[in-house]
PDB file of N, CA and C in Angstrom:
ATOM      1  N   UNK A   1      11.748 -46.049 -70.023  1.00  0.00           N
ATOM      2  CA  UNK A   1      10.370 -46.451 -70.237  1.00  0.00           C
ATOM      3  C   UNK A   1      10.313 -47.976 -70.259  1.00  0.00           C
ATOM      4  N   UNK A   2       9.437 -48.432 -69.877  1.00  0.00           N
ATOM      5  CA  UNK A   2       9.194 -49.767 -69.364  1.00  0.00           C
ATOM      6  C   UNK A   2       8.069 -50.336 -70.663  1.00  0.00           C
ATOM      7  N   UNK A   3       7.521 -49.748 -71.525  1.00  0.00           N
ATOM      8  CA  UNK A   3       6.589 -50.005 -72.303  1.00  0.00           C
ATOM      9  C   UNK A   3       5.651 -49.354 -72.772  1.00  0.00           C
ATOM     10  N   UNK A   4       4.890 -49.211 -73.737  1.00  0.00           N
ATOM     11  CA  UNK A   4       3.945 -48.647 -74.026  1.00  0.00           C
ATOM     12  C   UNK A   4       2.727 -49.209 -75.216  1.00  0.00           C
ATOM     13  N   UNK A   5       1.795 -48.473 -75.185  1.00  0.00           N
ATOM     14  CA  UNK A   5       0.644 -49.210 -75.062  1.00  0.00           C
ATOM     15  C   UNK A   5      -0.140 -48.349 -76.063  1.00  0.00           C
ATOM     16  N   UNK A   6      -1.368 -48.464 -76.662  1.00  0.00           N
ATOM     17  CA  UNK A   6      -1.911 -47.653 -77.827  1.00  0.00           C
ATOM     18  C   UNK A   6      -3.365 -48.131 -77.465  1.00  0.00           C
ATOM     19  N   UNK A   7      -4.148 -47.137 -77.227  1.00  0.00           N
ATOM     20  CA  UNK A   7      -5.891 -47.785 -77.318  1.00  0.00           C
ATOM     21  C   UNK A   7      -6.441 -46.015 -77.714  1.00  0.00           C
ATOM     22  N   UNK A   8      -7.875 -46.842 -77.791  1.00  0.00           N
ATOM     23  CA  UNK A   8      -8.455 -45.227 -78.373  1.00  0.00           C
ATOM     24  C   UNK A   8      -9.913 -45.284 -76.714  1.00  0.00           C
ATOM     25  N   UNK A   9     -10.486 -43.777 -76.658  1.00  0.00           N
ATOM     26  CA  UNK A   9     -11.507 -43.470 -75.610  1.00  0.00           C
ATOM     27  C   UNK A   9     -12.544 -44.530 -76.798  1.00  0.00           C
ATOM     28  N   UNK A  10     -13.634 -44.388 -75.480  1.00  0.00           N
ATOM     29  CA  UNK A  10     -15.003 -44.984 -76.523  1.00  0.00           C
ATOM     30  C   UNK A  10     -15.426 -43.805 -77.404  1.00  0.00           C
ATOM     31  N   UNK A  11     -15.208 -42.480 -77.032  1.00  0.00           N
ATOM     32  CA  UNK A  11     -15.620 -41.661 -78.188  1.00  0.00           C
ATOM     33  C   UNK A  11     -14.356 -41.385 -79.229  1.00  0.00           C
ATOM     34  N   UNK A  12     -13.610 -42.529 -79.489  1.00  0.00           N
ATOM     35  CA  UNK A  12     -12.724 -42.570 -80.386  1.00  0.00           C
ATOM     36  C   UNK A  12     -11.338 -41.478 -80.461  1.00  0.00           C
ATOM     37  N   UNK A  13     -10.986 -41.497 -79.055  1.00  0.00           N
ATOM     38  CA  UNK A  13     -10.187 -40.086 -79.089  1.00  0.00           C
ATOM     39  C   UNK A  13      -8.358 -41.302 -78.658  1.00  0.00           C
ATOM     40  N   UNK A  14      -7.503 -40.971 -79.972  1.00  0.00           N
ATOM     41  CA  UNK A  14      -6.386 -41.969 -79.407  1.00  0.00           C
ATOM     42  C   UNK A  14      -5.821 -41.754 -77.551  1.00  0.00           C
ATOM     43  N   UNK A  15      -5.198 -42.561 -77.426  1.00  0.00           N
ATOM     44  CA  UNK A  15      -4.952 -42.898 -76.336  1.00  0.00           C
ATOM     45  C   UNK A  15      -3.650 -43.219 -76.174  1.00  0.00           C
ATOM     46  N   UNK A  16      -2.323 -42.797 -75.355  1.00  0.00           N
ATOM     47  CA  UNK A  16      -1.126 -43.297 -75.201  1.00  0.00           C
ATOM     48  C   UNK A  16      -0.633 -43.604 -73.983  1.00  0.00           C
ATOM     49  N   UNK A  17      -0.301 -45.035 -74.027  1.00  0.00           N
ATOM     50  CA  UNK A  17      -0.132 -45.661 -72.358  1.00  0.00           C
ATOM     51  C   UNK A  17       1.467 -45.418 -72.063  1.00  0.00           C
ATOM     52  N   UNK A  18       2.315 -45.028 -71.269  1.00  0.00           N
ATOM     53  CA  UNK A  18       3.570 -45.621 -70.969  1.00  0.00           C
ATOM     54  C   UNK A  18       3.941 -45.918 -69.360  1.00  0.00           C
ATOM     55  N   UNK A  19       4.503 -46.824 -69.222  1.00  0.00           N
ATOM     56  CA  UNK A  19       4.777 -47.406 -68.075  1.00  0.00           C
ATOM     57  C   UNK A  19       6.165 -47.087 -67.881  1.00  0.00           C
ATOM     58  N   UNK A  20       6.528 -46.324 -66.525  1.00  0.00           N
ATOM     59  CA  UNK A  20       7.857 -46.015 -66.783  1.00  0.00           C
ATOM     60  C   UNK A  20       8.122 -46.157 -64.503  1.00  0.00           C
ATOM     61  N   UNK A  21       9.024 -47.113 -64.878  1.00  0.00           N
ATOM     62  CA  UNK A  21       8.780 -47.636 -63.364  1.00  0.00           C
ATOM     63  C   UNK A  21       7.739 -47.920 -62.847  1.00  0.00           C
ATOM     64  N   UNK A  22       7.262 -47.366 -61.805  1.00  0.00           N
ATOM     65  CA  UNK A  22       6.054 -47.682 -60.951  1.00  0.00           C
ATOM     66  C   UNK A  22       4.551 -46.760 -61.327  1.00  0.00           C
ATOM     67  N   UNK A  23       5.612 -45.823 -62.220  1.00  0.00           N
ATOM     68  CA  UNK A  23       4.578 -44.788 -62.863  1.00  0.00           C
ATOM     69  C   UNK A  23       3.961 -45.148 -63.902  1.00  0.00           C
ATOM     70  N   UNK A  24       2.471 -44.608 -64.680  1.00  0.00           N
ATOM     71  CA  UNK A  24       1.814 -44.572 -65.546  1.00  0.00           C
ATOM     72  C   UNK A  24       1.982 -43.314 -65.902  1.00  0.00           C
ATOM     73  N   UNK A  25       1.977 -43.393 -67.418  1.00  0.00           N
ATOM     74  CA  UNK A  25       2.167 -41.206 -67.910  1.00  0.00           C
ATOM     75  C   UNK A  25       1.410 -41.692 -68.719  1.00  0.00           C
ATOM     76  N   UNK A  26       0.002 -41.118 -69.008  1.00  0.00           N
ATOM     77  CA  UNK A  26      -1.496 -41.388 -70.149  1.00  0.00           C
ATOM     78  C   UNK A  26      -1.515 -40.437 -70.563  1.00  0.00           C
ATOM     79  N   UNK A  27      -1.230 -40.117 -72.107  1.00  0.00           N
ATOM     80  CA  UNK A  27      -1.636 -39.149 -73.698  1.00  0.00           C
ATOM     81  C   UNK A  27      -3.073 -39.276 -73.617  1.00  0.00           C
ATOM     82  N   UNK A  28      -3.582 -37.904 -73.978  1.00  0.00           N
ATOM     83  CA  UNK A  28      -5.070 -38.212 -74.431  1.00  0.00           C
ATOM     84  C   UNK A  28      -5.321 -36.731 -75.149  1.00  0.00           C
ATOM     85  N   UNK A  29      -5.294 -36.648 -76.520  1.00  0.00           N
ATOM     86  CA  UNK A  29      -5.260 -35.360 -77.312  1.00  0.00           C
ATOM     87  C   UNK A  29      -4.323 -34.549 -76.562  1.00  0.00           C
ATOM     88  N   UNK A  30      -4.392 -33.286 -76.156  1.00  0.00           N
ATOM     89  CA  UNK A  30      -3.126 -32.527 -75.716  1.00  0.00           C
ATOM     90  C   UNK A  30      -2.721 -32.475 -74.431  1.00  0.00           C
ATOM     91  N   UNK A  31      -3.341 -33.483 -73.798  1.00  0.00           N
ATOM     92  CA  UNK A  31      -2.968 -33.733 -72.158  1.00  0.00           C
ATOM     93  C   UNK A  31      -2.325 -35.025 -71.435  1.00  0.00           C
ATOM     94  N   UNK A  32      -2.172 -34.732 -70.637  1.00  0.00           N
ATOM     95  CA  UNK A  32      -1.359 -35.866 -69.983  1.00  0.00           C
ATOM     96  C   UNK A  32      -1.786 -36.016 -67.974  1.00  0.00           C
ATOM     97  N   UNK A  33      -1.535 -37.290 -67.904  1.00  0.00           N
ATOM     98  CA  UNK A  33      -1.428 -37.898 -66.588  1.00  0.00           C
ATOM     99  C   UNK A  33      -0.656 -38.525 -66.006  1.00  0.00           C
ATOM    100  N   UNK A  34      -0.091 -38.318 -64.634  1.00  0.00           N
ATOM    101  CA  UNK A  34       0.955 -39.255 -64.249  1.00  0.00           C
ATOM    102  C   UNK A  34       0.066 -39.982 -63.326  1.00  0.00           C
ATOM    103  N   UNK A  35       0.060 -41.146 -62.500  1.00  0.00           N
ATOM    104  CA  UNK A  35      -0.225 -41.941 -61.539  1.00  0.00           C
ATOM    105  C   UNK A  35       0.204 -43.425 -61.251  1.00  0.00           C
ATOM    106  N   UNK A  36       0.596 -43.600 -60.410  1.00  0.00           N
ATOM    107  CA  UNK A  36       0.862 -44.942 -59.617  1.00  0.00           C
ATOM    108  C   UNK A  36       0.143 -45.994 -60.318  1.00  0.00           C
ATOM    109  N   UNK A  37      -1.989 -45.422 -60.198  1.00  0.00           N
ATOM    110  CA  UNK A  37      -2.828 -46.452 -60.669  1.00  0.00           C
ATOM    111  C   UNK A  37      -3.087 -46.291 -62.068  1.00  0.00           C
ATOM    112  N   UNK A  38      -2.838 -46.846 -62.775  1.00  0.00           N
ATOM    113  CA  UNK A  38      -3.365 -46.605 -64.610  1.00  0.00           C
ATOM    114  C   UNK A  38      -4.779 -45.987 -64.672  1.00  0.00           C
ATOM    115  N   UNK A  39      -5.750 -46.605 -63.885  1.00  0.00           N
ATOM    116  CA  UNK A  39      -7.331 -45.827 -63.967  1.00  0.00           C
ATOM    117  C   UNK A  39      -6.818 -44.493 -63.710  1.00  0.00           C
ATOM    118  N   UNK A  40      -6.398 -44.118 -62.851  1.00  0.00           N
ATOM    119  CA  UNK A  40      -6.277 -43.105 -61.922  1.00  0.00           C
ATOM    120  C   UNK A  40      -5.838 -41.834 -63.813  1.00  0.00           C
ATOM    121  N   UNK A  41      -4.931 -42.712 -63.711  1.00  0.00           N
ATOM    122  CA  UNK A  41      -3.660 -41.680 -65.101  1.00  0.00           C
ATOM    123  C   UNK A  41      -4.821 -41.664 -66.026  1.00  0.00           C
ATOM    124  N   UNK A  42      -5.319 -42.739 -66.488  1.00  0.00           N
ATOM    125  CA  UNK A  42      -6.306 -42.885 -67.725  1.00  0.00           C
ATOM    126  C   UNK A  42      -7.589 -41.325 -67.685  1.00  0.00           C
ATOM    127  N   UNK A  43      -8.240 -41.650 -66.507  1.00  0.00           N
ATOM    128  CA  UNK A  43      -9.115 -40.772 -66.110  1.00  0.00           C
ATOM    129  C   UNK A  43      -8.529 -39.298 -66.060  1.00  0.00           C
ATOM    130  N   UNK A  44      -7.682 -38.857 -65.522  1.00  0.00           N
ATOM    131  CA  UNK A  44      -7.017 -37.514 -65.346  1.00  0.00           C
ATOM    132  C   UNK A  44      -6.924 -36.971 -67.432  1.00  0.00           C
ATOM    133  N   UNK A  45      -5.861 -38.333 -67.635  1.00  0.00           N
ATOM    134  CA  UNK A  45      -5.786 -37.443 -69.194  1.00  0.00           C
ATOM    135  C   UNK A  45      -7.025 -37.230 -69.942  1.00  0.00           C
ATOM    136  N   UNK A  46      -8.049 -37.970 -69.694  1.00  0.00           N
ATOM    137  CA  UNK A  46      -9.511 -37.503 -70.615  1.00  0.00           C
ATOM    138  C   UNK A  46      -9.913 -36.347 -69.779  1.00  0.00           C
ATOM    139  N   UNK A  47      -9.924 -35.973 -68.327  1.00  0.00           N
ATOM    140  CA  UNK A  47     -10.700 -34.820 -67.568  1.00  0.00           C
ATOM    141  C   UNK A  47      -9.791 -34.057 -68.022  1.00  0.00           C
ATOM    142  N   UNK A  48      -8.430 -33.723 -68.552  1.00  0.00           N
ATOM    143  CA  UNK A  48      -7.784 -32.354 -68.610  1.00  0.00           C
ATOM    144  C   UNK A  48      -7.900 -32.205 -70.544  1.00  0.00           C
ATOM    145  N   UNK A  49      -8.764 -33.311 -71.202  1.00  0.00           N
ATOM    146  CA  UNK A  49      -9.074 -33.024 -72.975  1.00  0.00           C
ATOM    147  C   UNK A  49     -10.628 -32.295 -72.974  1.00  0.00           C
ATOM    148  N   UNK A  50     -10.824 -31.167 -72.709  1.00  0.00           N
ATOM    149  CA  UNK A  50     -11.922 -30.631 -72.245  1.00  0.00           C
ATOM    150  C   UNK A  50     -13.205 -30.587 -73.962  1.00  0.00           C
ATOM    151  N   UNK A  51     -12.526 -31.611 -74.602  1.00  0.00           N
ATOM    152  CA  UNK A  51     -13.639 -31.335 -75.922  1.00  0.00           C
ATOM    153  C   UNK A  51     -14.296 -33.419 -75.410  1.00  0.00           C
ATOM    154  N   UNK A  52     -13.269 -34.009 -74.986  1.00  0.00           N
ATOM    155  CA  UNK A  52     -13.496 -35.331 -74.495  1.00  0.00           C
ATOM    156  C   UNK A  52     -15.031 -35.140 -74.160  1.00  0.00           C
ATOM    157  N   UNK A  53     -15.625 -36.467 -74.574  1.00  0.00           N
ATOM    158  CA  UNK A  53     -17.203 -36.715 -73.895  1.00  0.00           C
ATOM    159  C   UNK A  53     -17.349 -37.825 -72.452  1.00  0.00           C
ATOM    160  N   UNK A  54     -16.003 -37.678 -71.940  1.00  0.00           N
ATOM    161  CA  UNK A  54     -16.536 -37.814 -71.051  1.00  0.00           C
ATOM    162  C   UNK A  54     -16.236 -36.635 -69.380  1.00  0.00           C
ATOM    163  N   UNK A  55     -16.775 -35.355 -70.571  1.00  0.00           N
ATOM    164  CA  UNK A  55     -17.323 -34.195 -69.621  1.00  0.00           C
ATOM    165  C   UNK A  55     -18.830 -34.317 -69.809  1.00  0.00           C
ATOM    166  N   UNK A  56     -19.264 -35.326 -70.619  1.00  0.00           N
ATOM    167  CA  UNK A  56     -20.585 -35.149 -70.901  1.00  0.00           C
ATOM    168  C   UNK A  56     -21.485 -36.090 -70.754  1.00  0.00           C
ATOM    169  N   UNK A  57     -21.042 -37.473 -69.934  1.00  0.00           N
ATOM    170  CA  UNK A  57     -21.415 -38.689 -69.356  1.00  0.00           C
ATOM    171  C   UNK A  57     -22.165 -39.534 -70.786  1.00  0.00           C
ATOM    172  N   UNK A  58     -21.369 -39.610 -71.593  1.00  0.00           N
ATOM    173  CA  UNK A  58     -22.032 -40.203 -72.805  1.00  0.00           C
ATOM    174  C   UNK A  58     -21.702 -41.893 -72.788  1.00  0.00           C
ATOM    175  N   UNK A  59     -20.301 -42.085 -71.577  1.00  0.00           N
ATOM    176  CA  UNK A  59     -20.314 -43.621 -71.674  1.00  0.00           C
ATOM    177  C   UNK A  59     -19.918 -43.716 -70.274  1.00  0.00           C
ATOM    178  N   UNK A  60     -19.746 -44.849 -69.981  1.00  0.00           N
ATOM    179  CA  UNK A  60     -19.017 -45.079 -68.803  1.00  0.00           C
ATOM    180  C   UNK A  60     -17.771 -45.183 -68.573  1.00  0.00           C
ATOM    181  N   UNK A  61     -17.078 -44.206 -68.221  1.00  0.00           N
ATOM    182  CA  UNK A  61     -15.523 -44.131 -68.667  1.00  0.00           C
ATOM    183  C   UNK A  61     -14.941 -44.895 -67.462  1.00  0.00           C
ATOM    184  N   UNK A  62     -15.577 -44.524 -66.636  1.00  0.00           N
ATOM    185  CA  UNK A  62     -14.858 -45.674 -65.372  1.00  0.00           C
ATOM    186  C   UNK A  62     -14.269 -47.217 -65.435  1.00  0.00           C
ATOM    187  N   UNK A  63     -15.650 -47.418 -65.963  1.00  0.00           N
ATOM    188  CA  UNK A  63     -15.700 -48.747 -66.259  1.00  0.00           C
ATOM    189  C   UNK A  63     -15.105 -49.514 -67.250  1.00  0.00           C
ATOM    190  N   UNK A  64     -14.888 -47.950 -68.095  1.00  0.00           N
ATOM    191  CA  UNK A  64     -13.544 -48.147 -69.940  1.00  0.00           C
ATOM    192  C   UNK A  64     -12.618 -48.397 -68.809  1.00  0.00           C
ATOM    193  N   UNK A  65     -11.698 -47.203 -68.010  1.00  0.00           N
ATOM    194  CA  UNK A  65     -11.027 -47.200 -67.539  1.00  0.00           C
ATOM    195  C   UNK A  65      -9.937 -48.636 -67.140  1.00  0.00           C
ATOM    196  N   UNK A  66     -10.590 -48.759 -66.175  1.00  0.00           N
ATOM    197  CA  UNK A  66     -10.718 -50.104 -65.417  1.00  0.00           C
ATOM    198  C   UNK A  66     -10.190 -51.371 -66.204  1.00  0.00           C
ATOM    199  N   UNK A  67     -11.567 -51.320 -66.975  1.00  0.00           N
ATOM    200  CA  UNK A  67     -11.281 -52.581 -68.193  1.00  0.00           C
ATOM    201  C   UNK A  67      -9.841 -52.621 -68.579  1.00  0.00           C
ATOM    202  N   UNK A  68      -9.463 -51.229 -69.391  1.00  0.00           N
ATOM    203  CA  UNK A  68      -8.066 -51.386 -70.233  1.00  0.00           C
ATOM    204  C   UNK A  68      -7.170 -51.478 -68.699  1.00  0.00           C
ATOM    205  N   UNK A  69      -6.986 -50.708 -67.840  1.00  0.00           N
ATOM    206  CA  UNK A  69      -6.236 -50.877 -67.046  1.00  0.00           C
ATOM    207  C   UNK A  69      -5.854 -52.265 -66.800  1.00  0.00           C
ATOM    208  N   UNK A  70      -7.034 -53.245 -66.370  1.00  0.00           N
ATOM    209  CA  UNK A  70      -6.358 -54.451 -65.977  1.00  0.00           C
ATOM    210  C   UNK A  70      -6.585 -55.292 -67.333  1.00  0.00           C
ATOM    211  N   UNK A  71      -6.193 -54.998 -68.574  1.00  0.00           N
ATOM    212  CA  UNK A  71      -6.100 -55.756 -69.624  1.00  0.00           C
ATOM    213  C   UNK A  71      -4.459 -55.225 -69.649  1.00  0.00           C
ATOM    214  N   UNK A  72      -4.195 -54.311 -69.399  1.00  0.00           N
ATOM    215  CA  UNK A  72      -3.194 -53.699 -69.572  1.00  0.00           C
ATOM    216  C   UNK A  72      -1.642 -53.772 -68.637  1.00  0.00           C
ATOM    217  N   UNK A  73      -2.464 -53.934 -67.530  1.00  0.00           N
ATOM    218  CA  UNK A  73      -1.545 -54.627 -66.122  1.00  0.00           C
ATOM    219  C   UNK A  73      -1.318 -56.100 -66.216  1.00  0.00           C
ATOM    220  N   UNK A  74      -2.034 -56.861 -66.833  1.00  0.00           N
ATOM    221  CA  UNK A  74      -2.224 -58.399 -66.617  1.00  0.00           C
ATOM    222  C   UNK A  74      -0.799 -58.361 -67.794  1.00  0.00           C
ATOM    223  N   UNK A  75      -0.370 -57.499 -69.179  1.00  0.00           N
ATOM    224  CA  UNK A  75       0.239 -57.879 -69.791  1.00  0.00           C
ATOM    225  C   UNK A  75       1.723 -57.061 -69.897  1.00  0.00           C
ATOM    226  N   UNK A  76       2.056 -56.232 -68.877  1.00  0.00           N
ATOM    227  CA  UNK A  76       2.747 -55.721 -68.486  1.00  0.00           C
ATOM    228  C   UNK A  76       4.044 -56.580 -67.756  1.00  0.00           C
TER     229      UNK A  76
END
């Protein structure tokens, strides 16, 4: 593992980053994501936490996404 990382969703749901080579693996309550792009991983682990709100368009998760991603890449 190359690092790891701790943030919470905007609807307050924790969040676990790890960087392991070229890969991203994203915790999000009882699911997980692998991907190349961190958005990519970020987004997958909230769509497979099916109580997550963002099945329910309450924020802009994209745009969460994104944000932490390149707050997150810049310090990587």
């Amino acid at each position: 593992m190359d690092g790891e990382w701790h943030s919470s969703t905007p609807d307050g749901r924790d969040v676990v980053i790890q960087r392991r080579g070229r890969e991203w693996l994203v915790w999000c309550g009882g699911w997980h994501a692998l991907s190349l792009n961190l958005d990519v991983a970020l987004m997958g682990a909230m769509r497979g936490d099916s109580g997550s709100a963002a099945h329910r368009d309450e924020a802009d998760y994209p745009a969460w996404a994104r944000a932490l991603a390149d707050k997150i890449e810049s310090a990587a």
